[in-house]
PDB file of N, CA and C in Angstrom:
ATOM      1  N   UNK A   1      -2.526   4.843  27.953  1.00  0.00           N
ATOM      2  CA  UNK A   1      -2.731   4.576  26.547  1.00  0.00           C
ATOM      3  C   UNK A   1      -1.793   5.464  25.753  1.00  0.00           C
ATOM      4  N   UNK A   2      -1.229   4.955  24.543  1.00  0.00           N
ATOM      5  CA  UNK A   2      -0.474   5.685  24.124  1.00  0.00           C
ATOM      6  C   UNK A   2      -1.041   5.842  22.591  1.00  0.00           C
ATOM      7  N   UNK A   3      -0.929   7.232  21.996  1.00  0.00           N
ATOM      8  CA  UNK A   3      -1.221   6.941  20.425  1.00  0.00           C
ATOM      9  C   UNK A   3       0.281   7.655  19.968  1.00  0.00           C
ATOM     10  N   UNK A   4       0.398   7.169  18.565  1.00  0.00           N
ATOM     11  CA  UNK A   4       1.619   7.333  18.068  1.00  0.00           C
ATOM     12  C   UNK A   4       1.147   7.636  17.075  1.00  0.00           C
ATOM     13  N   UNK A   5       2.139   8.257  16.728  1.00  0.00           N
ATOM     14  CA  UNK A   5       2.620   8.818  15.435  1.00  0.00           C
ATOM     15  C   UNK A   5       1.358   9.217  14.169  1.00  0.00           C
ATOM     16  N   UNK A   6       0.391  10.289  14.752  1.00  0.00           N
ATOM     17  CA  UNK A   6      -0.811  10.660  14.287  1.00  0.00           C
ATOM     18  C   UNK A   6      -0.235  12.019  13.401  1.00  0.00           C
ATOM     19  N   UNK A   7      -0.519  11.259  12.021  1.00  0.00           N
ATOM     20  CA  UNK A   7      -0.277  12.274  11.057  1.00  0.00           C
ATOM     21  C   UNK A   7      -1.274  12.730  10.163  1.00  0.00           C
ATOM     22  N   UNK A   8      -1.474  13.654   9.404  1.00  0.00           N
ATOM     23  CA  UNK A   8      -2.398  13.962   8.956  1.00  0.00           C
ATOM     24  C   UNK A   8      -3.081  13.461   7.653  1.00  0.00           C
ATOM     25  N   UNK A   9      -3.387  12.253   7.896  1.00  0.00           N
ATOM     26  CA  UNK A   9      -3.625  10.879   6.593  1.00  0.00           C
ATOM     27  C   UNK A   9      -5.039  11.106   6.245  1.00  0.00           C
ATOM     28  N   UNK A  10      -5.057  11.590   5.025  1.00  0.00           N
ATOM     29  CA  UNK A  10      -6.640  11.905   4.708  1.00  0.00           C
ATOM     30  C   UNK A  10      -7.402  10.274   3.898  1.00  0.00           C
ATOM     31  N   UNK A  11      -8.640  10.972   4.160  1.00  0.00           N
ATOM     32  CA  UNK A  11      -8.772   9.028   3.266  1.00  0.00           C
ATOM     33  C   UNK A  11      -8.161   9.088   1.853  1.00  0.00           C
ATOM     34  N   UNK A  12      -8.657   8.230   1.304  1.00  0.00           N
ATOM     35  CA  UNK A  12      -8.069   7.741   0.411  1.00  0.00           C
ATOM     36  C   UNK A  12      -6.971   8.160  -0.261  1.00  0.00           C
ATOM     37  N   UNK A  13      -6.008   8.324   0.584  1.00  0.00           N
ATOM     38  CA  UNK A  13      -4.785   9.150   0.227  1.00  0.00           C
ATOM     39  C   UNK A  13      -5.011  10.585  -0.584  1.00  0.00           C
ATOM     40  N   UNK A  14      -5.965  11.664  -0.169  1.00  0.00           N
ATOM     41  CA  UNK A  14      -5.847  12.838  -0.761  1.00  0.00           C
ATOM     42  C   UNK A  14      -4.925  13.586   0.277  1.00  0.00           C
ATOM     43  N   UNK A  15      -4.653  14.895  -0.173  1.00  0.00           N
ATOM     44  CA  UNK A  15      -3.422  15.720   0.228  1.00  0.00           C
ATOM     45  C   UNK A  15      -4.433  16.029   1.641  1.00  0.00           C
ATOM     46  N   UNK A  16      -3.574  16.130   2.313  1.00  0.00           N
ATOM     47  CA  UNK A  16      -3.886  17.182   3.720  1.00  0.00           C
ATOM     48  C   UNK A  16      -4.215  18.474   3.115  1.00  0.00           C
ATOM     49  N   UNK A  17      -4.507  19.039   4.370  1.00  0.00           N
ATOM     50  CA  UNK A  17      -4.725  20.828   4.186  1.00  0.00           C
ATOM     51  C   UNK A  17      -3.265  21.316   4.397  1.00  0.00           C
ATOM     52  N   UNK A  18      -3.130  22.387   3.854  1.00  0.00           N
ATOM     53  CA  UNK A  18      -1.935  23.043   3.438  1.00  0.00           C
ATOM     54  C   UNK A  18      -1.232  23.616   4.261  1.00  0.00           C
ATOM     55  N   UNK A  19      -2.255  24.267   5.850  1.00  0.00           N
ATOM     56  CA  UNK A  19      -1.293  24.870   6.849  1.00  0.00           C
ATOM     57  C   UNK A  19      -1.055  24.101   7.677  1.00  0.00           C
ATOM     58  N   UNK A  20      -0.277  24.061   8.990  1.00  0.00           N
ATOM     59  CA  UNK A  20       0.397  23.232   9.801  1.00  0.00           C
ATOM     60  C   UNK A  20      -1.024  23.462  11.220  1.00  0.00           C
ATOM     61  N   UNK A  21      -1.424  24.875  10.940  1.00  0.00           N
ATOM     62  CA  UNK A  21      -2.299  24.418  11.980  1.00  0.00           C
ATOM     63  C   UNK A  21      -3.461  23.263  11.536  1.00  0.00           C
ATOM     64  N   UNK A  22      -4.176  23.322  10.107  1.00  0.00           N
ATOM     65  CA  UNK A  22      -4.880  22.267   9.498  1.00  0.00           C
ATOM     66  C   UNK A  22      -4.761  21.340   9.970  1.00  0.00           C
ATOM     67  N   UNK A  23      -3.412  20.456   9.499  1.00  0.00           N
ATOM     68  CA  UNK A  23      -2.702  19.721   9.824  1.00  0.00           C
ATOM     69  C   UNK A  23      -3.125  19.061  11.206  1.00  0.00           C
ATOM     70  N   UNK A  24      -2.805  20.382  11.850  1.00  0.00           N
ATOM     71  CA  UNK A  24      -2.392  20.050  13.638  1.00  0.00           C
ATOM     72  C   UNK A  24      -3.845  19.162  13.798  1.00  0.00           C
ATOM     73  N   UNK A  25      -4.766  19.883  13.169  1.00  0.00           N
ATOM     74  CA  UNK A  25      -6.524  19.832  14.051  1.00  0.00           C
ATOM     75  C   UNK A  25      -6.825  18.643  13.453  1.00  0.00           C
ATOM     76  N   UNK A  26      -6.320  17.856  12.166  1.00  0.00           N
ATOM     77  CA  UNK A  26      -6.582  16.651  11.364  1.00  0.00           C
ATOM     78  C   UNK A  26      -6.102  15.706  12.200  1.00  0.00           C
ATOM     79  N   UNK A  27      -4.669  16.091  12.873  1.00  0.00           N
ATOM     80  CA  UNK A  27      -3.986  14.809  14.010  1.00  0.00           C
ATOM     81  C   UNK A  27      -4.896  15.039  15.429  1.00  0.00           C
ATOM     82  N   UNK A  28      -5.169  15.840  15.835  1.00  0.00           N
ATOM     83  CA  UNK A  28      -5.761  15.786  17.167  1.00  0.00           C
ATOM     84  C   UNK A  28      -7.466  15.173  17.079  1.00  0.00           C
ATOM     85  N   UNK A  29      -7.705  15.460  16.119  1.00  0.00           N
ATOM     86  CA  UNK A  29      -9.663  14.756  15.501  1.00  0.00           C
ATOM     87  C   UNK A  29      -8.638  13.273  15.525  1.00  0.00           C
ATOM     88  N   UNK A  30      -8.005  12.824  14.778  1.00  0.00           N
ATOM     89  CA  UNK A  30      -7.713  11.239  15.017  1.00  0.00           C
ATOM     90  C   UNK A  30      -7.351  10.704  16.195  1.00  0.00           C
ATOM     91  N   UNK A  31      -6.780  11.564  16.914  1.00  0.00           N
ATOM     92  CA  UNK A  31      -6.034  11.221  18.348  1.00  0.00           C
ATOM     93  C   UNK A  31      -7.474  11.218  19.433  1.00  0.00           C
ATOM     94  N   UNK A  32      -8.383  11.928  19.298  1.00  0.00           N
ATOM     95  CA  UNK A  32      -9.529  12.253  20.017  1.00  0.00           C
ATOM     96  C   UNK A  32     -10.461  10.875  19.620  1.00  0.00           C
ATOM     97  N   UNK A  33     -10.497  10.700  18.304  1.00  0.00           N
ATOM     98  CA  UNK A  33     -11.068   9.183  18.077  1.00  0.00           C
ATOM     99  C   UNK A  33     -11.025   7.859  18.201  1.00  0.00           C
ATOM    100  N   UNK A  34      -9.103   7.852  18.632  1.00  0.00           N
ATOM    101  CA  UNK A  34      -8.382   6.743  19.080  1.00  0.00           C
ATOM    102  C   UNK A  34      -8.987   6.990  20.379  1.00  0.00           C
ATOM    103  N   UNK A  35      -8.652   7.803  21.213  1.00  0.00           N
ATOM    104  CA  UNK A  35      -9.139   7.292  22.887  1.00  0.00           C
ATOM    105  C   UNK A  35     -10.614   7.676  22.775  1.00  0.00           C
ATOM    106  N   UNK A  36     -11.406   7.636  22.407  1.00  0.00           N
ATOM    107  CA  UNK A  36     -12.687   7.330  22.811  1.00  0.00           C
ATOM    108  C   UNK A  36     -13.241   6.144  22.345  1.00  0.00           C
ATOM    109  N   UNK A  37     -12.628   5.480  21.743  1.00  0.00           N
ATOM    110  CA  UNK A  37     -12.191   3.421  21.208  1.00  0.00           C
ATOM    111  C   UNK A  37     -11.952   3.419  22.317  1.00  0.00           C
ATOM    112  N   UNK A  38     -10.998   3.744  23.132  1.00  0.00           N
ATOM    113  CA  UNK A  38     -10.707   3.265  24.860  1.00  0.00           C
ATOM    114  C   UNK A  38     -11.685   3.789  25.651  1.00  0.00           C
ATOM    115  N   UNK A  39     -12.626   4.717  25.486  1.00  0.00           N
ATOM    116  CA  UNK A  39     -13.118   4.623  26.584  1.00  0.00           C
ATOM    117  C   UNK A  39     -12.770   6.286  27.290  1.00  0.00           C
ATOM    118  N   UNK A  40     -11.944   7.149  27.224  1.00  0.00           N
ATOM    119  CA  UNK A  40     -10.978   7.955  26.813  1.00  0.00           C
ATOM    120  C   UNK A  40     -11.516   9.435  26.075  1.00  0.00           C
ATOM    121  N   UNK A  41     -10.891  10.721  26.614  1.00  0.00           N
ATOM    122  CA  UNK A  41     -11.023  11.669  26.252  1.00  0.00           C
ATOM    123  C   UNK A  41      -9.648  12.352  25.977  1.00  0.00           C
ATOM    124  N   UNK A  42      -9.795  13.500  25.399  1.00  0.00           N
ATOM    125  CA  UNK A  42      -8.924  14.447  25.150  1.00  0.00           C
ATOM    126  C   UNK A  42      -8.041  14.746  26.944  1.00  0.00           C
ATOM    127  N   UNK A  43      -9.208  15.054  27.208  1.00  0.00           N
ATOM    128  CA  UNK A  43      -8.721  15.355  29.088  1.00  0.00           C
ATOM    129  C   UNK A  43      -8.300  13.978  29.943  1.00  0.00           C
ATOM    130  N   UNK A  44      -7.989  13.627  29.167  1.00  0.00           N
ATOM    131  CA  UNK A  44      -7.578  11.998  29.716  1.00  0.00           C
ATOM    132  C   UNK A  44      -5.794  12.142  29.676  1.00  0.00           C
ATOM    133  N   UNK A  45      -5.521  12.647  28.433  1.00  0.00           N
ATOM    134  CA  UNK A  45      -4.137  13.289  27.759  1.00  0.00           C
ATOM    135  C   UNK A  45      -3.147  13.637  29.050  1.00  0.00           C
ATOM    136  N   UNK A  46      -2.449  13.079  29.365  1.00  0.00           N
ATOM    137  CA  UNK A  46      -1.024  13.703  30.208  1.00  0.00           C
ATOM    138  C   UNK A  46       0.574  14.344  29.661  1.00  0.00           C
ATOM    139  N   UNK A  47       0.636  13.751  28.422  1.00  0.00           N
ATOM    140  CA  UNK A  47       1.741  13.901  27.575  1.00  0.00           C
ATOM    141  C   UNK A  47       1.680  14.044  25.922  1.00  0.00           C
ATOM    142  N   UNK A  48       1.840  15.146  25.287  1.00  0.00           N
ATOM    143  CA  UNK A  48       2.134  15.157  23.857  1.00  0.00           C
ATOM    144  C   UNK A  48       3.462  15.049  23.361  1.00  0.00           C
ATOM    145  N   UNK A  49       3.763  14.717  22.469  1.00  0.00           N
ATOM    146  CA  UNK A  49       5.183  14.995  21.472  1.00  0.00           C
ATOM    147  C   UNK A  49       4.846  15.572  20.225  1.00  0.00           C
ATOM    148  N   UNK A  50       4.831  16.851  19.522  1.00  0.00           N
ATOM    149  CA  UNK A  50       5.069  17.021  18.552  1.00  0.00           C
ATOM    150  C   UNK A  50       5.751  17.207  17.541  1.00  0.00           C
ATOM    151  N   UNK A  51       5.983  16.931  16.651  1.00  0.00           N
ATOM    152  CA  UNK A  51       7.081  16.863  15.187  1.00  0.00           C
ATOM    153  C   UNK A  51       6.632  17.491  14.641  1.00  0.00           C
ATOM    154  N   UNK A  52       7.430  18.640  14.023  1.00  0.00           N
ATOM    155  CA  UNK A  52       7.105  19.777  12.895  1.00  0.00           C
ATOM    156  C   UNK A  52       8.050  19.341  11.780  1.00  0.00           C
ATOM    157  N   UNK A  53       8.199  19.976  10.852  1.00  0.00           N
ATOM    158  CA  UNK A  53       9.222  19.883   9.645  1.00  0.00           C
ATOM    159  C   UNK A  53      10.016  21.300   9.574  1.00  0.00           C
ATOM    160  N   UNK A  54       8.848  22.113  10.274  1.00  0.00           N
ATOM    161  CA  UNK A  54       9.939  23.512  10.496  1.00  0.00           C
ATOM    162  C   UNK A  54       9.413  24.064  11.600  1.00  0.00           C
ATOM    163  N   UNK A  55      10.491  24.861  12.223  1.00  0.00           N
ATOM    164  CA  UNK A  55      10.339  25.439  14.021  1.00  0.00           C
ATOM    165  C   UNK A  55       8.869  26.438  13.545  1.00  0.00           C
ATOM    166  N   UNK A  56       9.225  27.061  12.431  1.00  0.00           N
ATOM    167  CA  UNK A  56       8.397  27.922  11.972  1.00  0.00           C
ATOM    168  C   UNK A  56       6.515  27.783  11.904  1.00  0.00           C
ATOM    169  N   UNK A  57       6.621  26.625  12.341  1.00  0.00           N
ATOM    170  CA  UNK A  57       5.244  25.994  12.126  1.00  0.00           C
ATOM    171  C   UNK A  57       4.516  25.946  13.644  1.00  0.00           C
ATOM    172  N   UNK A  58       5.398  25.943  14.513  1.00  0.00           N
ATOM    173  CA  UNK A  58       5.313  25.891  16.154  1.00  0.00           C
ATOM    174  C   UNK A  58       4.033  26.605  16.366  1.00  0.00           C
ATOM    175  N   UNK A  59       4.158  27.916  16.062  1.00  0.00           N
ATOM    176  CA  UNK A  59       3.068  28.823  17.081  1.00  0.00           C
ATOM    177  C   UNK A  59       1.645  28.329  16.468  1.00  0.00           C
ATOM    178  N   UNK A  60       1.387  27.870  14.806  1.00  0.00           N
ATOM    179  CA  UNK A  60       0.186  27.512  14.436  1.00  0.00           C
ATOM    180  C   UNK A  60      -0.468  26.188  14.978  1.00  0.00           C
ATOM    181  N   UNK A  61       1.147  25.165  15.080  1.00  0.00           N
ATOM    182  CA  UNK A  61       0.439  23.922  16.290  1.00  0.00           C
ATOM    183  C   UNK A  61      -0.008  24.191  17.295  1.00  0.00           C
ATOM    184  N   UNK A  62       0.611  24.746  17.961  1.00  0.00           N
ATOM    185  CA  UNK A  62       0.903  25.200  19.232  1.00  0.00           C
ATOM    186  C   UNK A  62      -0.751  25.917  19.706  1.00  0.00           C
ATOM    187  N   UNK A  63      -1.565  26.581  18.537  1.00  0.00           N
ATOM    188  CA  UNK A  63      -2.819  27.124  18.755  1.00  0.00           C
ATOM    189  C   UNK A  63      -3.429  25.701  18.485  1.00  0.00           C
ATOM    190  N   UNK A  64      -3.910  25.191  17.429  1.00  0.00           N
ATOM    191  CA  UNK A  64      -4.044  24.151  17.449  1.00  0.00           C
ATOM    192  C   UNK A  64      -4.062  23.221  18.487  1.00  0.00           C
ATOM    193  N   UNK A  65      -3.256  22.759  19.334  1.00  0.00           N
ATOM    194  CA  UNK A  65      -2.961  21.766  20.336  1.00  0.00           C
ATOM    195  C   UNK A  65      -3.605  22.727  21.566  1.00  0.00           C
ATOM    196  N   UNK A  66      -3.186  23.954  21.487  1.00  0.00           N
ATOM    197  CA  UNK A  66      -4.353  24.719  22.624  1.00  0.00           C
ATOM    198  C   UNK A  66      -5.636  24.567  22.800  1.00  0.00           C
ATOM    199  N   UNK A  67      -6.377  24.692  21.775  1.00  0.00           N
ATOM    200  CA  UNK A  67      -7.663  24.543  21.317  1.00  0.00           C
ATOM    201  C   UNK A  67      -8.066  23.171  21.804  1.00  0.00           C
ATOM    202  N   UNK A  68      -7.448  22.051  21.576  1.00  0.00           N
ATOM    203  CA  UNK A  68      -7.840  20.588  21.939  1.00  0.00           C
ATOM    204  C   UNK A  68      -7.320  20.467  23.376  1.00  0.00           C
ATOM    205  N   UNK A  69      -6.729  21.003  23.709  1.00  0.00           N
ATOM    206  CA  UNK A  69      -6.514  20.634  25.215  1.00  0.00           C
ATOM    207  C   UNK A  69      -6.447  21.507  26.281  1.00  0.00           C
ATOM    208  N   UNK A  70      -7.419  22.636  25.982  1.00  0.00           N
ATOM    209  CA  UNK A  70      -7.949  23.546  26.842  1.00  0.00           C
ATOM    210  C   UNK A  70      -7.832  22.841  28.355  1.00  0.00           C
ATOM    211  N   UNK A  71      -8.369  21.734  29.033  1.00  0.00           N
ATOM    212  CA  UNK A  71      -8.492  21.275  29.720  1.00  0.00           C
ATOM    213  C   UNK A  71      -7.602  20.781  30.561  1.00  0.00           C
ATOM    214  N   UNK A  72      -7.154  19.780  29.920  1.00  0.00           N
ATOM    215  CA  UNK A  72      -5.986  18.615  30.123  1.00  0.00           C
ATOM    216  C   UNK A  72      -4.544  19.259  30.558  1.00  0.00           C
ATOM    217  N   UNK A  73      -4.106  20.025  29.547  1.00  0.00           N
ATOM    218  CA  UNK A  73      -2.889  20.778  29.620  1.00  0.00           C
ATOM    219  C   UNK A  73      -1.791  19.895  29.653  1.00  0.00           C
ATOM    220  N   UNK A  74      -1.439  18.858  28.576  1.00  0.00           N
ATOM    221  CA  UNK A  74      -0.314  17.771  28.862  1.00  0.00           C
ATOM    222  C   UNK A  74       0.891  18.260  28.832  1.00  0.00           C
ATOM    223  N   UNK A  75       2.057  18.062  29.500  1.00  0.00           N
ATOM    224  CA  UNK A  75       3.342  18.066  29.115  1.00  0.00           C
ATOM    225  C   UNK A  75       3.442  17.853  27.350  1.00  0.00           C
ATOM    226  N   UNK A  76       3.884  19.043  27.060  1.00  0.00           N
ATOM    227  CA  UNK A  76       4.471  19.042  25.620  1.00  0.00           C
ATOM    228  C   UNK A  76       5.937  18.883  25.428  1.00  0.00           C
ATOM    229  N   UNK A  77       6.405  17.843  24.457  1.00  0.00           N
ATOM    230  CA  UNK A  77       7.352  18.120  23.659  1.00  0.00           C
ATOM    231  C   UNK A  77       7.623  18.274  22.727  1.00  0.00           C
ATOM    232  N   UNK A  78       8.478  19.478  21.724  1.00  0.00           N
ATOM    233  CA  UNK A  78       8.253  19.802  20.459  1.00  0.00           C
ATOM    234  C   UNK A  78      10.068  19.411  19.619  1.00  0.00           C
ATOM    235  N   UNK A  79       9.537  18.760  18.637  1.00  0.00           N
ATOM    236  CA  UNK A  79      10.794  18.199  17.900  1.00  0.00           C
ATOM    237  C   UNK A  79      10.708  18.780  16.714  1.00  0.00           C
ATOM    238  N   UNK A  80      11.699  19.158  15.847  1.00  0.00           N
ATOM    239  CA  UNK A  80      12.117  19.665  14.211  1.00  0.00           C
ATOM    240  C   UNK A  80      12.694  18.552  13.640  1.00  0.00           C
ATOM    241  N   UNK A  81      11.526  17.903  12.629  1.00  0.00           N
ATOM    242  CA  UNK A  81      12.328  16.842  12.334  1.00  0.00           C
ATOM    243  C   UNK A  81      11.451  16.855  10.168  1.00  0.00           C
ATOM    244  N   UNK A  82      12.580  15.457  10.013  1.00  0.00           N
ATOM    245  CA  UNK A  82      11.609  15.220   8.824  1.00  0.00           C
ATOM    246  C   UNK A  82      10.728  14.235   9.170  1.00  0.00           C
ATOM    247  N   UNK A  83       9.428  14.256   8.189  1.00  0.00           N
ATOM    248  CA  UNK A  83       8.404  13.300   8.374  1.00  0.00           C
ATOM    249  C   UNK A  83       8.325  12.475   7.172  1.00  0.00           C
ATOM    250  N   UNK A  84       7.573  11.521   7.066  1.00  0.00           N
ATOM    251  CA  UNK A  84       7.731  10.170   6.179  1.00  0.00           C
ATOM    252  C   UNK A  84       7.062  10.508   5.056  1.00  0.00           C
ATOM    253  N   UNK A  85       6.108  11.716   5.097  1.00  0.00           N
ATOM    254  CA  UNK A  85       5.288  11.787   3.931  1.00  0.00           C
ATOM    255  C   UNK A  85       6.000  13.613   3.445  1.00  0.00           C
ATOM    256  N   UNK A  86       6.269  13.891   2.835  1.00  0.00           N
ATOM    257  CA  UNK A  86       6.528  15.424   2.042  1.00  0.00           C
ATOM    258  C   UNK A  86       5.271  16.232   2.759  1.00  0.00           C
ATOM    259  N   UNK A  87       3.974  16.183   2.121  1.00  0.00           N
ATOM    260  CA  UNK A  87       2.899  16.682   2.369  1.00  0.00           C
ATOM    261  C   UNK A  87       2.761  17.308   3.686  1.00  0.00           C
ATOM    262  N   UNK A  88       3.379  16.261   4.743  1.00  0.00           N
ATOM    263  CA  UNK A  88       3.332  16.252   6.086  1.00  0.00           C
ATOM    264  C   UNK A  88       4.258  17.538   6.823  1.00  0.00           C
ATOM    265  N   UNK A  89       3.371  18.113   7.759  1.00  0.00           N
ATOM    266  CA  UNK A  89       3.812  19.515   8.175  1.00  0.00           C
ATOM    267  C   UNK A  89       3.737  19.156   9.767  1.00  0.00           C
ATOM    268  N   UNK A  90       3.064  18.452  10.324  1.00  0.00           N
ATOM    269  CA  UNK A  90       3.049  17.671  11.594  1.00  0.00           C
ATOM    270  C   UNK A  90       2.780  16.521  12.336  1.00  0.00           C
ATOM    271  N   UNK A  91       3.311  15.890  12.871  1.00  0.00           N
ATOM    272  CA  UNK A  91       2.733  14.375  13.830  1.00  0.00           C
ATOM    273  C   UNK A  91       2.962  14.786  15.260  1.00  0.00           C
ATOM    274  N   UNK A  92       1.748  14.097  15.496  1.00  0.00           N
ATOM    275  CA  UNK A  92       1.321  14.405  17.027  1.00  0.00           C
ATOM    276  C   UNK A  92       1.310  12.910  17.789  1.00  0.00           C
ATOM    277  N   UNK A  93       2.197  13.004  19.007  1.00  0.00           N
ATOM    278  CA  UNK A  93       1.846  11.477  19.552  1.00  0.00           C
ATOM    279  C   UNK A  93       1.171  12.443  20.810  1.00  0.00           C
ATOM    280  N   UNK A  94      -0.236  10.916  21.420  1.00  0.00           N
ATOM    281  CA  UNK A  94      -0.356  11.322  23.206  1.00  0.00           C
ATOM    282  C   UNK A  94      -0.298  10.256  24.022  1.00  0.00           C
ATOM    283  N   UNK A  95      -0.088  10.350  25.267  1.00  0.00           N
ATOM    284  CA  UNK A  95      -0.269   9.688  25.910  1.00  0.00           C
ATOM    285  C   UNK A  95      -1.252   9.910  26.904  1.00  0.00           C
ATOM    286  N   UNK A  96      -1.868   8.923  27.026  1.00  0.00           N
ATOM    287  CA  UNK A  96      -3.638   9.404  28.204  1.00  0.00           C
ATOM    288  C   UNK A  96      -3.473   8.258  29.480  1.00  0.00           C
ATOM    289  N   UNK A  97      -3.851   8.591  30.636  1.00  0.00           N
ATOM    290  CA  UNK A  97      -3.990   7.821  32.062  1.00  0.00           C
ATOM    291  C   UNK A  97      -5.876   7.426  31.608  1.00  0.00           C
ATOM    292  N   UNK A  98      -5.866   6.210  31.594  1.00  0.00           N
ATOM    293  CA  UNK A  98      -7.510   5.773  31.721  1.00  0.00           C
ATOM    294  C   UNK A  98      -7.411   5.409  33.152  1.00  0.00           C
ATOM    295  N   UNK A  99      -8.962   5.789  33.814  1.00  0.00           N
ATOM    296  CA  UNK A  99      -9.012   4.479  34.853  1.00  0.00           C
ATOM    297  C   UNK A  99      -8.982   5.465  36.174  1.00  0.00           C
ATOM    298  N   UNK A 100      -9.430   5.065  37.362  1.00  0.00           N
ATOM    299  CA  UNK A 100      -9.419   5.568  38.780  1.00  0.00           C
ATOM    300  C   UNK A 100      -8.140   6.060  38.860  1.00  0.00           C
ATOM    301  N   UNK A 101      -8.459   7.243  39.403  1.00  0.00           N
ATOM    302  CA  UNK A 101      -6.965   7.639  39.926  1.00  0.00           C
ATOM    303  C   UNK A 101      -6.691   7.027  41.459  1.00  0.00           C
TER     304      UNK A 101
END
């Protein structure tokens, strides 16, 4: 299963929270809600990609994405890029194995 491009979209279009770890824990609560629609956990997770807007933001994801995947431990990749919204300080994609191994 793959989720993409989980950014930190509050309802009704209000602002995110202001730090990047915020941020981080707003994309991983959506990413955690997408695979349990499948059936699917956090520890299901084999692969992340993350997008920052600055390198500088790394170590607060980086706790963040620790915290949610205590378990799992996916292959991370971390990118410096721009994101589609200003507001936006991170997007998190995962990829999860469902199913018998």
């Amino acid at each position: 299963m793959w989720v993409a491009g989980t950014a930190p979209i509050m309802a009704g279009d209000a602002d995110p929270p202001e730090t990047a770890y915020e941020q981080a824990k707003v994309c991983l609560e959506i990413i955690e809600r997408a695979l349990a629609e499948a059936g699917a956990s956090l520890d299901d997770v084999v692969r992340t990609r993350i997008f920052v807007t600055d390198a500088a933001h790394a170590d607060d994801v980086g706790r963040a994405h620790g915290e949610a995947f205590a378990v799992a431990r996916p292959a991370l990749t971390g990118i410096v890029t721009e994101l589609l919204d200003p507001r936006w300080l991170v997007e998190i994609e995962a990829e999860a194995v469902i199913g018998e191994a």
